[in-house]
N, C-alpha and C. Protein backbone atom coordinates (compact mmCIF):
# COMPACT_ATOMS: atom_id res chain seq x y z
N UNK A 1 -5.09 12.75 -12.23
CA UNK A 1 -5.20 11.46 -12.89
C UNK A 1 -5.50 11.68 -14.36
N UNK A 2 -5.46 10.81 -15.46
CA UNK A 2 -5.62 10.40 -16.51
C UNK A 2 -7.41 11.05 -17.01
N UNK A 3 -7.08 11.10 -18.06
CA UNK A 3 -8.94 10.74 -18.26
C UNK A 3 -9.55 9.55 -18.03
N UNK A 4 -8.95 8.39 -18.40
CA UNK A 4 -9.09 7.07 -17.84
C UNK A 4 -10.02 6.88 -16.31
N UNK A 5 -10.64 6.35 -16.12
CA UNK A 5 -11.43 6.16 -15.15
C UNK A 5 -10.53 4.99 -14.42
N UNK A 6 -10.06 5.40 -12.85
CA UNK A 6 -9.41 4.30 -12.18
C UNK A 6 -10.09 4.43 -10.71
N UNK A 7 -9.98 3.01 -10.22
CA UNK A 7 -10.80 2.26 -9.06
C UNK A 7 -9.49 3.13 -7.57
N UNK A 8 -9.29 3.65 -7.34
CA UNK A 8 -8.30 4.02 -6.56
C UNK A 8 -8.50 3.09 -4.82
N UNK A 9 -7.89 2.10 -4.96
CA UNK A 9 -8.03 1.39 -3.70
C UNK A 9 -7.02 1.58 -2.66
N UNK A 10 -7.95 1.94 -1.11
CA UNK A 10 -6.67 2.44 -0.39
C UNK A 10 -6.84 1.49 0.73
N UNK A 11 -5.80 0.77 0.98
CA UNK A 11 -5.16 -0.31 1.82
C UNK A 11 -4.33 0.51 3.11
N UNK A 12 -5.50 0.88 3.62
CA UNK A 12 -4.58 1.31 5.41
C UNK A 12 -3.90 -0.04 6.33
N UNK A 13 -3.13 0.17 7.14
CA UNK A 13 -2.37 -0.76 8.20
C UNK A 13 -2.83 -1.45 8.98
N UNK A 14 -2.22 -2.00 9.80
CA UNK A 14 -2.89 -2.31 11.07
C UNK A 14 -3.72 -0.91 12.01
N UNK A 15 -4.42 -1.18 12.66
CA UNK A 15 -5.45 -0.60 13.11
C UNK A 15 -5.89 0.73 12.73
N UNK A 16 -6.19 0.28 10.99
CA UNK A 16 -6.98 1.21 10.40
C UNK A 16 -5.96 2.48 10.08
N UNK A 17 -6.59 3.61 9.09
CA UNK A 17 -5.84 4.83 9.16
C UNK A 17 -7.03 6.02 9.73
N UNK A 18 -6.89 6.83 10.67
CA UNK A 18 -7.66 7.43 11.48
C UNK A 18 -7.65 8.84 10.67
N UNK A 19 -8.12 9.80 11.24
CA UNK A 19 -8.50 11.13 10.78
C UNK A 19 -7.21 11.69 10.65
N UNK A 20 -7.01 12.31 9.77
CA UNK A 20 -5.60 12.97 9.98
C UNK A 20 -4.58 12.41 9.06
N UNK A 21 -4.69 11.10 8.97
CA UNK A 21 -3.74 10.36 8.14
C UNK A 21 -4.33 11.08 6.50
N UNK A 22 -2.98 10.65 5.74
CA UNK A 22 -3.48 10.86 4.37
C UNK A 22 -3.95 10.31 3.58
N UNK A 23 -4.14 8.75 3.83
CA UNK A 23 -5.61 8.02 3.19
C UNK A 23 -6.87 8.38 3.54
N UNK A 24 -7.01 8.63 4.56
CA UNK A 24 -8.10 9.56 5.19
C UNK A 24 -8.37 10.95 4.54
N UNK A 25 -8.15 11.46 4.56
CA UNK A 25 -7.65 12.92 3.38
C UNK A 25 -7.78 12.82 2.29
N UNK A 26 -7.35 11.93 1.61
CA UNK A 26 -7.34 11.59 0.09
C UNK A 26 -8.76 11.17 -0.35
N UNK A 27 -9.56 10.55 0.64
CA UNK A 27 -10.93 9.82 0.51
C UNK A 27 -11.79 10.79 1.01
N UNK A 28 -11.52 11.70 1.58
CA UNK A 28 -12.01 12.85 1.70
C UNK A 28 -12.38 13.93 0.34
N UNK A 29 -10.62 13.60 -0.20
CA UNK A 29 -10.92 14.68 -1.10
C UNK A 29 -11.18 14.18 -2.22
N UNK A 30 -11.86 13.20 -2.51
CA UNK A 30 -12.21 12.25 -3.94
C UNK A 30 -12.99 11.33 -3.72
N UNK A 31 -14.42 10.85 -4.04
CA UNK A 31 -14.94 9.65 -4.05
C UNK A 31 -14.26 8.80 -4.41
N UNK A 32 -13.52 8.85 -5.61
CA UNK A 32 -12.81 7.78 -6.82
C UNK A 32 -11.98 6.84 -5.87
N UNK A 33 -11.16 7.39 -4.23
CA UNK A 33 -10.61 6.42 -3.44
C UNK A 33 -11.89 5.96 -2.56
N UNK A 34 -11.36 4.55 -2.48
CA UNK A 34 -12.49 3.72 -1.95
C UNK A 34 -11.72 2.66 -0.57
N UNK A 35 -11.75 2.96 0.56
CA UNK A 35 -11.09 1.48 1.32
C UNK A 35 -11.86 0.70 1.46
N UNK A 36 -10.35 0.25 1.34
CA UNK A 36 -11.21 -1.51 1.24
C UNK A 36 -11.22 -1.83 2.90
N UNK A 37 -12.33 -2.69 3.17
CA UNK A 37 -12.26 -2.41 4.72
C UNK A 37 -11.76 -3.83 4.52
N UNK A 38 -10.40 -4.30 5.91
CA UNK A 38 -10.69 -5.83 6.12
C UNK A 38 -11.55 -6.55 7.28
N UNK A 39 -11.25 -7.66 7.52
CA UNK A 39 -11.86 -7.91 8.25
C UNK A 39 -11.68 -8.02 9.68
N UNK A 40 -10.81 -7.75 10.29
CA UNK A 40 -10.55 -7.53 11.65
C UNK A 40 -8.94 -6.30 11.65
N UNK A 41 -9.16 -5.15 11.94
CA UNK A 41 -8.05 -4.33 11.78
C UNK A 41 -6.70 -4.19 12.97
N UNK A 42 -7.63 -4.73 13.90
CA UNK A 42 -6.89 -4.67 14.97
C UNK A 42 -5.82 -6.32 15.27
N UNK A 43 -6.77 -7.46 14.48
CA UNK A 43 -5.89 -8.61 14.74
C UNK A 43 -5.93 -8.99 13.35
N UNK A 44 -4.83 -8.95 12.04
CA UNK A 44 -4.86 -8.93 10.87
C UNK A 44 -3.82 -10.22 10.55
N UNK A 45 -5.05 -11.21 9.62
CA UNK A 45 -4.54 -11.61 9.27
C UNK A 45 -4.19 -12.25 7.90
N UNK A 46 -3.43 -12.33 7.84
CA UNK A 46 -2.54 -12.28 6.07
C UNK A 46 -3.49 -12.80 5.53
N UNK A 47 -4.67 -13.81 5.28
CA UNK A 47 -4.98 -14.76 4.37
C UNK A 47 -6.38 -14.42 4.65
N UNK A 48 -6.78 -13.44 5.50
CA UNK A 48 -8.21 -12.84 5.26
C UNK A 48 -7.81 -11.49 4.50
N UNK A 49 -6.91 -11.07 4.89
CA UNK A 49 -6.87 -9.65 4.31
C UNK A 49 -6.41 -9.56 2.98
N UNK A 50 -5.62 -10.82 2.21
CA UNK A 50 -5.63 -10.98 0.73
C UNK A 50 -6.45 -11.23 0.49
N UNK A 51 -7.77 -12.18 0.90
CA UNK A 51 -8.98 -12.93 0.32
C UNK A 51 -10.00 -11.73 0.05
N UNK A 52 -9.63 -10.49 1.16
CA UNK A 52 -10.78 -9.44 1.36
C UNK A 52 -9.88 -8.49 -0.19
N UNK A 53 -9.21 -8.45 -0.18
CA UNK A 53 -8.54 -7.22 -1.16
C UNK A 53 -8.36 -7.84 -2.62
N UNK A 54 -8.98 -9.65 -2.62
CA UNK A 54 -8.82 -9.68 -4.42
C UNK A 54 -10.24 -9.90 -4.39
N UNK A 55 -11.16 -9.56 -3.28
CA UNK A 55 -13.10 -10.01 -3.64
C UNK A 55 -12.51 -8.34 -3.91
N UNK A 56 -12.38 -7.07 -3.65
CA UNK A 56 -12.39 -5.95 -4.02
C UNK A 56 -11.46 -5.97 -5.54
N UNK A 57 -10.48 -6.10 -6.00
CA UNK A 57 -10.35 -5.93 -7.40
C UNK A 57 -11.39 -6.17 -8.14
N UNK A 58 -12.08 -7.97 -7.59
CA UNK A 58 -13.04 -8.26 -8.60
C UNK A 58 -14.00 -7.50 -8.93
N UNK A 59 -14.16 -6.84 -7.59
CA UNK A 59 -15.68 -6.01 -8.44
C UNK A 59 -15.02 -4.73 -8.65
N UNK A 60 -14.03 -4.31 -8.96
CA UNK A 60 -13.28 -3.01 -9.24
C UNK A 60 -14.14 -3.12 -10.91
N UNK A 61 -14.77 -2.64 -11.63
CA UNK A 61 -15.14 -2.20 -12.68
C UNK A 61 -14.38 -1.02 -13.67
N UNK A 62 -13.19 -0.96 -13.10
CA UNK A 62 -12.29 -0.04 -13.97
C UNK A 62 -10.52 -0.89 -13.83
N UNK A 63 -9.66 -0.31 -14.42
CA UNK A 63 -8.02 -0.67 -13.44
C UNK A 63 -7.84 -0.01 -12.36
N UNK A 64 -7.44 -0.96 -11.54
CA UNK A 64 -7.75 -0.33 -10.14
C UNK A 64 -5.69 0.37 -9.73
N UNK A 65 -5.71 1.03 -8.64
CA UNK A 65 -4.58 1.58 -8.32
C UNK A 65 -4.70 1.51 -7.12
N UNK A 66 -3.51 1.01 -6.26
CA UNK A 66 -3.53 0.71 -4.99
C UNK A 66 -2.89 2.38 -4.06
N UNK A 67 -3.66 2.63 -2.60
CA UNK A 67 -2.50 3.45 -2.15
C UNK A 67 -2.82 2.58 -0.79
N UNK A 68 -1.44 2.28 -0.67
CA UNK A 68 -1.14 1.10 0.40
C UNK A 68 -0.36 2.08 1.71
N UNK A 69 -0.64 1.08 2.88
CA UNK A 69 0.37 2.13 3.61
C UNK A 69 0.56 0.92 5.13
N UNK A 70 1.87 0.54 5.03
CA UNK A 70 2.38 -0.39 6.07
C UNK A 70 1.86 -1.58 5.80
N UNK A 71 0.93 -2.02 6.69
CA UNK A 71 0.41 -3.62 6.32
C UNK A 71 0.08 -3.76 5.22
N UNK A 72 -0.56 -2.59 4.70
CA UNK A 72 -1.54 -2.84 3.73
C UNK A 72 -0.47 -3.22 2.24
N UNK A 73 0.56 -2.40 2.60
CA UNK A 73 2.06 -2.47 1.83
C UNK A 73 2.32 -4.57 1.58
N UNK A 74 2.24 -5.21 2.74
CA UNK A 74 2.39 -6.41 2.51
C UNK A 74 1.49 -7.56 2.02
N UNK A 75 0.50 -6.83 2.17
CA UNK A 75 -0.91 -7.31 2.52
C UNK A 75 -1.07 -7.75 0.66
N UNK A 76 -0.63 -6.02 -0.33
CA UNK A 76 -0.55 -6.00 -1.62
C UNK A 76 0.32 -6.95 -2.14
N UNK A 77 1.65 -7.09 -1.54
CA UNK A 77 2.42 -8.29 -2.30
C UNK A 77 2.62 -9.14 -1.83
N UNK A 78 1.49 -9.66 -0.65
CA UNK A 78 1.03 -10.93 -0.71
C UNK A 78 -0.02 -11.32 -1.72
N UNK A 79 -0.45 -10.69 -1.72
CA UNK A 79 -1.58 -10.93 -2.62
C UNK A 79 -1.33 -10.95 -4.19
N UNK A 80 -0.91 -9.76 -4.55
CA UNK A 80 0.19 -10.23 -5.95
C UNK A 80 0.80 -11.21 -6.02
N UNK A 81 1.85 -12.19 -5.31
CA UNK A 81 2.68 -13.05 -5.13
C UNK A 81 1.64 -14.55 -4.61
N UNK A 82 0.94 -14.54 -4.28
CA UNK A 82 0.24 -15.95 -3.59
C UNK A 82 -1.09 -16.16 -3.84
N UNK A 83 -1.98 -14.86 -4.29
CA UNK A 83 -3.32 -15.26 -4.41
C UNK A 83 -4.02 -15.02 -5.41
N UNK A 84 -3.43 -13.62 -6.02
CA UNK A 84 -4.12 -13.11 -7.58
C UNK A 84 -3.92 -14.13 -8.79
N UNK A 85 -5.15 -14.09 -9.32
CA UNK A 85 -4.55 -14.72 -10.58
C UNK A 85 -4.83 -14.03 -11.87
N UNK A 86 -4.28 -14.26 -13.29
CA UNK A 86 -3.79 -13.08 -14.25
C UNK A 86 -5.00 -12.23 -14.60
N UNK A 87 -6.49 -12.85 -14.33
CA UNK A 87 -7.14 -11.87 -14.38
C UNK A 87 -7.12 -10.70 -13.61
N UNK A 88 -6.99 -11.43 -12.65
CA UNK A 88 -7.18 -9.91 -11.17
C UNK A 88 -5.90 -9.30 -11.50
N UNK A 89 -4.35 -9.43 -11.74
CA UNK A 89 -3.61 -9.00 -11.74
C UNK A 89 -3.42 -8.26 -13.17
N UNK A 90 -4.01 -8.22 -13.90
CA UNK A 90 -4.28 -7.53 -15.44
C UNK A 90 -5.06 -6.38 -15.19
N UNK A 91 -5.67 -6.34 -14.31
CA UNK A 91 -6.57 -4.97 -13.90
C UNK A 91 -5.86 -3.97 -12.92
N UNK A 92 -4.51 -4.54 -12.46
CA UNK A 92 -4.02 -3.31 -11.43
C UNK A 92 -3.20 -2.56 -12.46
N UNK A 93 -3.06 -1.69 -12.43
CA UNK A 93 -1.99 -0.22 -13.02
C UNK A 93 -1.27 -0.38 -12.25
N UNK A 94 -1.21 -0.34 -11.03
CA UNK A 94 0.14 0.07 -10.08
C UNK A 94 -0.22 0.36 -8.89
N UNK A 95 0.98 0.81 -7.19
CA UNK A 95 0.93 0.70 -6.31
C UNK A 95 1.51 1.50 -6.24
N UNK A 96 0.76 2.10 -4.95
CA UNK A 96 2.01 3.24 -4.07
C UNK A 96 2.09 2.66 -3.05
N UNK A 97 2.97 2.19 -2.71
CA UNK A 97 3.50 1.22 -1.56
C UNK A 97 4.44 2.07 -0.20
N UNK A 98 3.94 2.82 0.81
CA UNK A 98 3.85 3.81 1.47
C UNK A 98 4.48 3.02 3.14
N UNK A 99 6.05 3.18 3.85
CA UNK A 99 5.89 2.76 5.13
C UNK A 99 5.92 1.50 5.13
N UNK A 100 6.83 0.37 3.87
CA UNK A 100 6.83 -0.87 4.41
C UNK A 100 7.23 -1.39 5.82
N UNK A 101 6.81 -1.95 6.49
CA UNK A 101 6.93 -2.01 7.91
C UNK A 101 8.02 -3.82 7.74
N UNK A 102 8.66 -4.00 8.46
CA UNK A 102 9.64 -5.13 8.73
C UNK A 102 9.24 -6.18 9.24
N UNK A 103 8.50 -7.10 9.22
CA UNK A 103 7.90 -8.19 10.64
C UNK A 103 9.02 -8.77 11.22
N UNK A 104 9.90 -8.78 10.61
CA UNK A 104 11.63 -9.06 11.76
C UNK A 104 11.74 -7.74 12.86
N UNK A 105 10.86 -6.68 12.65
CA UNK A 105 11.62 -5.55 13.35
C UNK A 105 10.96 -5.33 14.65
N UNK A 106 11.49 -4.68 15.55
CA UNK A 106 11.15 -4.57 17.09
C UNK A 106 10.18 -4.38 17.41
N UNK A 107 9.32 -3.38 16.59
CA UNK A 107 8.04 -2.34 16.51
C UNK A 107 7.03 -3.33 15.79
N UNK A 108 7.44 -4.12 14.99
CA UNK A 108 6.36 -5.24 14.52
C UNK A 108 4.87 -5.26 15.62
N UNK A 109 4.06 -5.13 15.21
CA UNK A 109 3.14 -5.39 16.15
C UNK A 109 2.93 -7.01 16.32
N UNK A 110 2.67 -7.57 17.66
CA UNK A 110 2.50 -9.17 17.30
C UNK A 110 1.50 -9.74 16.96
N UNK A 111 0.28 -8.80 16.50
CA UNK A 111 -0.88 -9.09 16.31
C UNK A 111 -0.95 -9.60 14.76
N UNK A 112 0.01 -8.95 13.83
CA UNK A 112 0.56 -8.93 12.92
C UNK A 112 1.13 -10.08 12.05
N UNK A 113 1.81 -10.84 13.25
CA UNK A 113 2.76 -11.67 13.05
C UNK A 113 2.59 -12.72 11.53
N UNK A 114 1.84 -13.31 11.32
CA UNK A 114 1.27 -13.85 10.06
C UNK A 114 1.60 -13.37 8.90
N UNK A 115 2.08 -12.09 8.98
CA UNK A 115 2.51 -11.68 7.19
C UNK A 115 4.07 -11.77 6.94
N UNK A 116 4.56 -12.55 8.03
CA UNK A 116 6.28 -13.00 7.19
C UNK A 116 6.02 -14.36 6.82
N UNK A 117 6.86 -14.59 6.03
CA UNK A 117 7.81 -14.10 5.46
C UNK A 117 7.29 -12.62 4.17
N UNK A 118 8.12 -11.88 4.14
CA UNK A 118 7.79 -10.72 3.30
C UNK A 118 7.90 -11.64 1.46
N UNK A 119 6.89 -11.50 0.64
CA UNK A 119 7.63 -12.23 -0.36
C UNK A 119 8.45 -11.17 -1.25
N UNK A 120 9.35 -11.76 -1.56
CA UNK A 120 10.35 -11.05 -2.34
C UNK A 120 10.27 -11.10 -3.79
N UNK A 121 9.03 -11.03 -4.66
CA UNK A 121 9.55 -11.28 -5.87
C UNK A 121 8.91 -10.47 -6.67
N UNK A 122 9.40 -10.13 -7.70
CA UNK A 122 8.85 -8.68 -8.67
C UNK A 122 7.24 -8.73 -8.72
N UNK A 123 6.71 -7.71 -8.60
CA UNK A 123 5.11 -7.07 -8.58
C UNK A 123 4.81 -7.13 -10.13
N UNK A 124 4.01 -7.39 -10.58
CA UNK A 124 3.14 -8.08 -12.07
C UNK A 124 2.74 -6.51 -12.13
N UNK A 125 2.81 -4.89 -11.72
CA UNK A 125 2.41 -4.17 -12.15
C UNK A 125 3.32 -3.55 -11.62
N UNK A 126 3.65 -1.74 -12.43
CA UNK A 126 4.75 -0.45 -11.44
C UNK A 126 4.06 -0.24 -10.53
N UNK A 127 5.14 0.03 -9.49
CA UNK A 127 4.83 0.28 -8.47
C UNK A 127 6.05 1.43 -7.75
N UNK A 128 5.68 1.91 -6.34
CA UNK A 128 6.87 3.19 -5.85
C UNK A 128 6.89 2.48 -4.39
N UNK A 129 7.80 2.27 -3.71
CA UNK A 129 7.89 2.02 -2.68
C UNK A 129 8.56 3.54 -2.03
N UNK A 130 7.72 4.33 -0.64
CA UNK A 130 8.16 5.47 -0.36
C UNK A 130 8.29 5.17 1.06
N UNK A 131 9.51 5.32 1.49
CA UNK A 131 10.02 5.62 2.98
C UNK A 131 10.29 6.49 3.26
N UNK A 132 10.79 6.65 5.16
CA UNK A 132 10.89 7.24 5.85
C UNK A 132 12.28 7.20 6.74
N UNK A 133 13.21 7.87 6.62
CA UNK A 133 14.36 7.64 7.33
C UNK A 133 14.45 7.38 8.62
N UNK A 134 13.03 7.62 9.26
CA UNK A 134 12.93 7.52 10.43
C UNK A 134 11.99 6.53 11.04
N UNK A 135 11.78 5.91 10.38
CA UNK A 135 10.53 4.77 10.45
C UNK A 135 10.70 3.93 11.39
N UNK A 136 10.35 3.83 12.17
CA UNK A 136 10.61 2.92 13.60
C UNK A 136 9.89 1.41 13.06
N UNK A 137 9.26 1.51 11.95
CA UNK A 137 8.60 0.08 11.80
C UNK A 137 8.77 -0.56 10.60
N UNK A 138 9.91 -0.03 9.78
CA UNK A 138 10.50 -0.13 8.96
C UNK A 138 11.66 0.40 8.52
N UNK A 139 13.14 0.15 8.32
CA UNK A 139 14.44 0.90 8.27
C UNK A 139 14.37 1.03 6.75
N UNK A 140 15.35 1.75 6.53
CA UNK A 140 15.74 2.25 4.92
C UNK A 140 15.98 1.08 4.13
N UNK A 141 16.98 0.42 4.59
CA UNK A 141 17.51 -1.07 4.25
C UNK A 141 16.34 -2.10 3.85
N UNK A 142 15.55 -1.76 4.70
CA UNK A 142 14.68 -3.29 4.22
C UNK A 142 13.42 -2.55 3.64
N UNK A 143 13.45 -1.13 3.19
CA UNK A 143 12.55 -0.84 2.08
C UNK A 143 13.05 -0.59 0.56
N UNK A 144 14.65 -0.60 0.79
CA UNK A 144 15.28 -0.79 0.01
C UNK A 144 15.19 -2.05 -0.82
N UNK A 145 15.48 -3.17 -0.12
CA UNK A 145 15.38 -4.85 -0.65
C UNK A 145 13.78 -4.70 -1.20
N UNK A 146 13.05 -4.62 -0.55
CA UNK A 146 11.31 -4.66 -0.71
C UNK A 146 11.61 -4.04 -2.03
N UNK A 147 11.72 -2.68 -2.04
CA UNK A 147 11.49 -2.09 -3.66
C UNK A 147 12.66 -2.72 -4.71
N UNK A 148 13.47 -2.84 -4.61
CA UNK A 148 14.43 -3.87 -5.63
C UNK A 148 14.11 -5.22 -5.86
N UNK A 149 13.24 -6.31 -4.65
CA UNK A 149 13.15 -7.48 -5.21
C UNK A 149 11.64 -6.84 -5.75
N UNK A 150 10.92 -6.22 -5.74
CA UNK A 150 9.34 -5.74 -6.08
C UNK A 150 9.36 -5.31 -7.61
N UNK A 151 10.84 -4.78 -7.71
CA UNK A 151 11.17 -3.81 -9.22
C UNK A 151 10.24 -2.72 -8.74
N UNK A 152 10.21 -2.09 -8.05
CA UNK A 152 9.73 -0.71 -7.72
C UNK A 152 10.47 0.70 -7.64
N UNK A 153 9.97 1.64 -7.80
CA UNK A 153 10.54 3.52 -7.74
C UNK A 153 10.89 3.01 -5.94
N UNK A 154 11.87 3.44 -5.60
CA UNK A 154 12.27 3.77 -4.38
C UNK A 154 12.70 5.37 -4.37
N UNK A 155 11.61 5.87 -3.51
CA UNK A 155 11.54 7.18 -3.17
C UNK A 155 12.09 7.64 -1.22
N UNK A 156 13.01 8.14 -0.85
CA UNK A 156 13.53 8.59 0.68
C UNK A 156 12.61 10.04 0.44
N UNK A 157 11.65 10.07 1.91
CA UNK A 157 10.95 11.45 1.67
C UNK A 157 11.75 12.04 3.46
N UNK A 158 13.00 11.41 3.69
CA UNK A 158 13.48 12.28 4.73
C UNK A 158 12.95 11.54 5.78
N UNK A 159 13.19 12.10 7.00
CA UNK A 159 12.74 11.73 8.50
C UNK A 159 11.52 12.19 8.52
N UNK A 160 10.49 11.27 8.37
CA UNK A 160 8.84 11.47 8.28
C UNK A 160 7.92 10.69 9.53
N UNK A 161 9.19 9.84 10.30
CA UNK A 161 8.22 8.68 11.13
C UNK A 161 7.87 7.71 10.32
N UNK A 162 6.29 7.35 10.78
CA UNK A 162 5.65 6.28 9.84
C UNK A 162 5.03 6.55 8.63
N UNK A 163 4.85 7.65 8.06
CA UNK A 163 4.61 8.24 7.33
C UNK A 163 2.99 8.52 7.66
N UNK A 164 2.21 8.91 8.63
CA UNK A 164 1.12 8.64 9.54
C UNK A 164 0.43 9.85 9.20
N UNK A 165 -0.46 10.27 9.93
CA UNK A 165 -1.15 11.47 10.62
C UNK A 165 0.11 12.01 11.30
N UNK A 166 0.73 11.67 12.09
CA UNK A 166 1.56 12.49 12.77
C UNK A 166 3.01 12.58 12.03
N UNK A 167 2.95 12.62 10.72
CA UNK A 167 3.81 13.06 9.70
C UNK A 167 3.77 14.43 9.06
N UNK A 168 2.85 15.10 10.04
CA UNK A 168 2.45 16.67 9.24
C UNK A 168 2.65 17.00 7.96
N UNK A 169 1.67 15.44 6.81
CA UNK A 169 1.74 15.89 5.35
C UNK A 169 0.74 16.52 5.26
N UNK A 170 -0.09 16.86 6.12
CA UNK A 170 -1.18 17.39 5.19
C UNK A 170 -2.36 16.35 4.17
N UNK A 171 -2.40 16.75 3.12
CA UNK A 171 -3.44 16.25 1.70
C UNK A 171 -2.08 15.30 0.85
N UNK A 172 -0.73 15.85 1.57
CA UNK A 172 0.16 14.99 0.86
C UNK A 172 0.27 14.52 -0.90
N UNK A 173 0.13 16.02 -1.17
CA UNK A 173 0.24 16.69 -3.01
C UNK A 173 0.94 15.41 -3.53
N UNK A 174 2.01 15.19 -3.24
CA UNK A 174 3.43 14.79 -3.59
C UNK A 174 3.36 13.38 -3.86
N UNK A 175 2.70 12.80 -2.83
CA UNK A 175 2.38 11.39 -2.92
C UNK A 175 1.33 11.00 -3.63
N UNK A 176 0.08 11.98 -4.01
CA UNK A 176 -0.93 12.29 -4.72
C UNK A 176 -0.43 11.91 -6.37
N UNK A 177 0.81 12.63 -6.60
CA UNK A 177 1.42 12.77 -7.46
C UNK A 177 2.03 11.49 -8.29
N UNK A 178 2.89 10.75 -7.16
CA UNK A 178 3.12 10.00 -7.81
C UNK A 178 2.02 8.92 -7.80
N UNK A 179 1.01 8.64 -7.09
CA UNK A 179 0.04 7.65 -7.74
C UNK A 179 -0.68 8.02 -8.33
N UNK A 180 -0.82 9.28 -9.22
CA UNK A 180 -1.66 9.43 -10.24
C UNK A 180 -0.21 9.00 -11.56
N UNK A 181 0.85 9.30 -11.26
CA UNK A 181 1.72 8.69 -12.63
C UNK A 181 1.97 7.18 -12.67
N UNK A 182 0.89 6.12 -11.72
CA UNK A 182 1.17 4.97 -11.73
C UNK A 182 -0.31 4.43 -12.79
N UNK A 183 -1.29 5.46 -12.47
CA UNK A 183 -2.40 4.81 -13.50
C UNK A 183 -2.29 5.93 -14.98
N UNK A 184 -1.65 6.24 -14.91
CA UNK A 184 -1.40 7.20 -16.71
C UNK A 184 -1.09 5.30 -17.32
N UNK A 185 -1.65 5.63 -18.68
CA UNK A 185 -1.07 4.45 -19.65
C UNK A 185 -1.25 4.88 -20.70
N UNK A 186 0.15 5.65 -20.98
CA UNK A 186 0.55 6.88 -22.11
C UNK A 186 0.72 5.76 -23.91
């Protein structure tokens, strides 16, 4: 990262990201990431989990940087799109938007159901949308649309799954990587 001091906020999925995953790892290997916990992980719903993730910008005391991953992926541009307003949205640098998941798609969990419609409209900060060719809970195609109506980096990291714990990244350098080039402000 920058010399800049940034709030690194990490937005896991539906039912949480467990040991092994690389938000888990990452918060391991840095105080500076912080999750934001919501309020029910297992039955999530859209309009607590934006309300819970802009009371966390507010007290973010630096520009904060999101590392999102599936819900938490929608959860961010709902919340950009329907609830932030230009203060809160003047303090994000950017998103790594990790595993958008489809709520049209088979694998949708129905617990879930509450965060369609997906909104489609450009993100007020850069952002990378990174898939998985193999994503059972999200196809290429509709992380494609997501990062083009978002104006986002669309990154293919190959047949990865969900991009999970059971994605054998490891500390996941790479992805490390690009959300530290989302809070640089050269």
């Amino acid at each position: 990262m920058s010399a800049q001091k940034l709030n690194m906020l990490v937005l896991p999925g539906y039912q949480n990201s467990g040991i092994g995953h690389w938000q888990t790892r990452w918060e391991a290997l840095d105080p500076a990431f912080v999750r934001v916990q919501m309020p029910d992980w297992d039955h999530p719903a859209r309009e607590a989990w934006c309300r819970t993730l802009d009371a966390a910008v507010a007290a973010a005391d630096a520009p904060v940087v999101f590392a999102a991953h599936s819900l938490g992926c929608l959860a961010t541009a709902s919340w950009a799109s329907q609830y932030a307003n230009a203060t809160q949205l003047a303090k994000v640098a950017g998103a790594l938007l990790v595993a958008v998941p489809d709520p049209a798609g088979t694998h949708f969990p129905r617990d879930a159901s509450g965060f369609a419609p997906v909104p489609l409209t450009r993100l007020p900060f850069a952002s990378i949308v990174v898939a998985s060719s193999d994503d059972p809970y999200g196809g290429v195609p509709f992380s494609q649309t997501c990062a083009n109506a978002w104006g986002s980096r669309w990154i293919d990291i190959g047949p990865r799954g969900h991009v999970n714990a059971d994605s054998g990244l490891g500390d996941w350098d790479e992805g490390r990587d690009w959300l530290a080039s989302l809070g640089r402000r050269d």
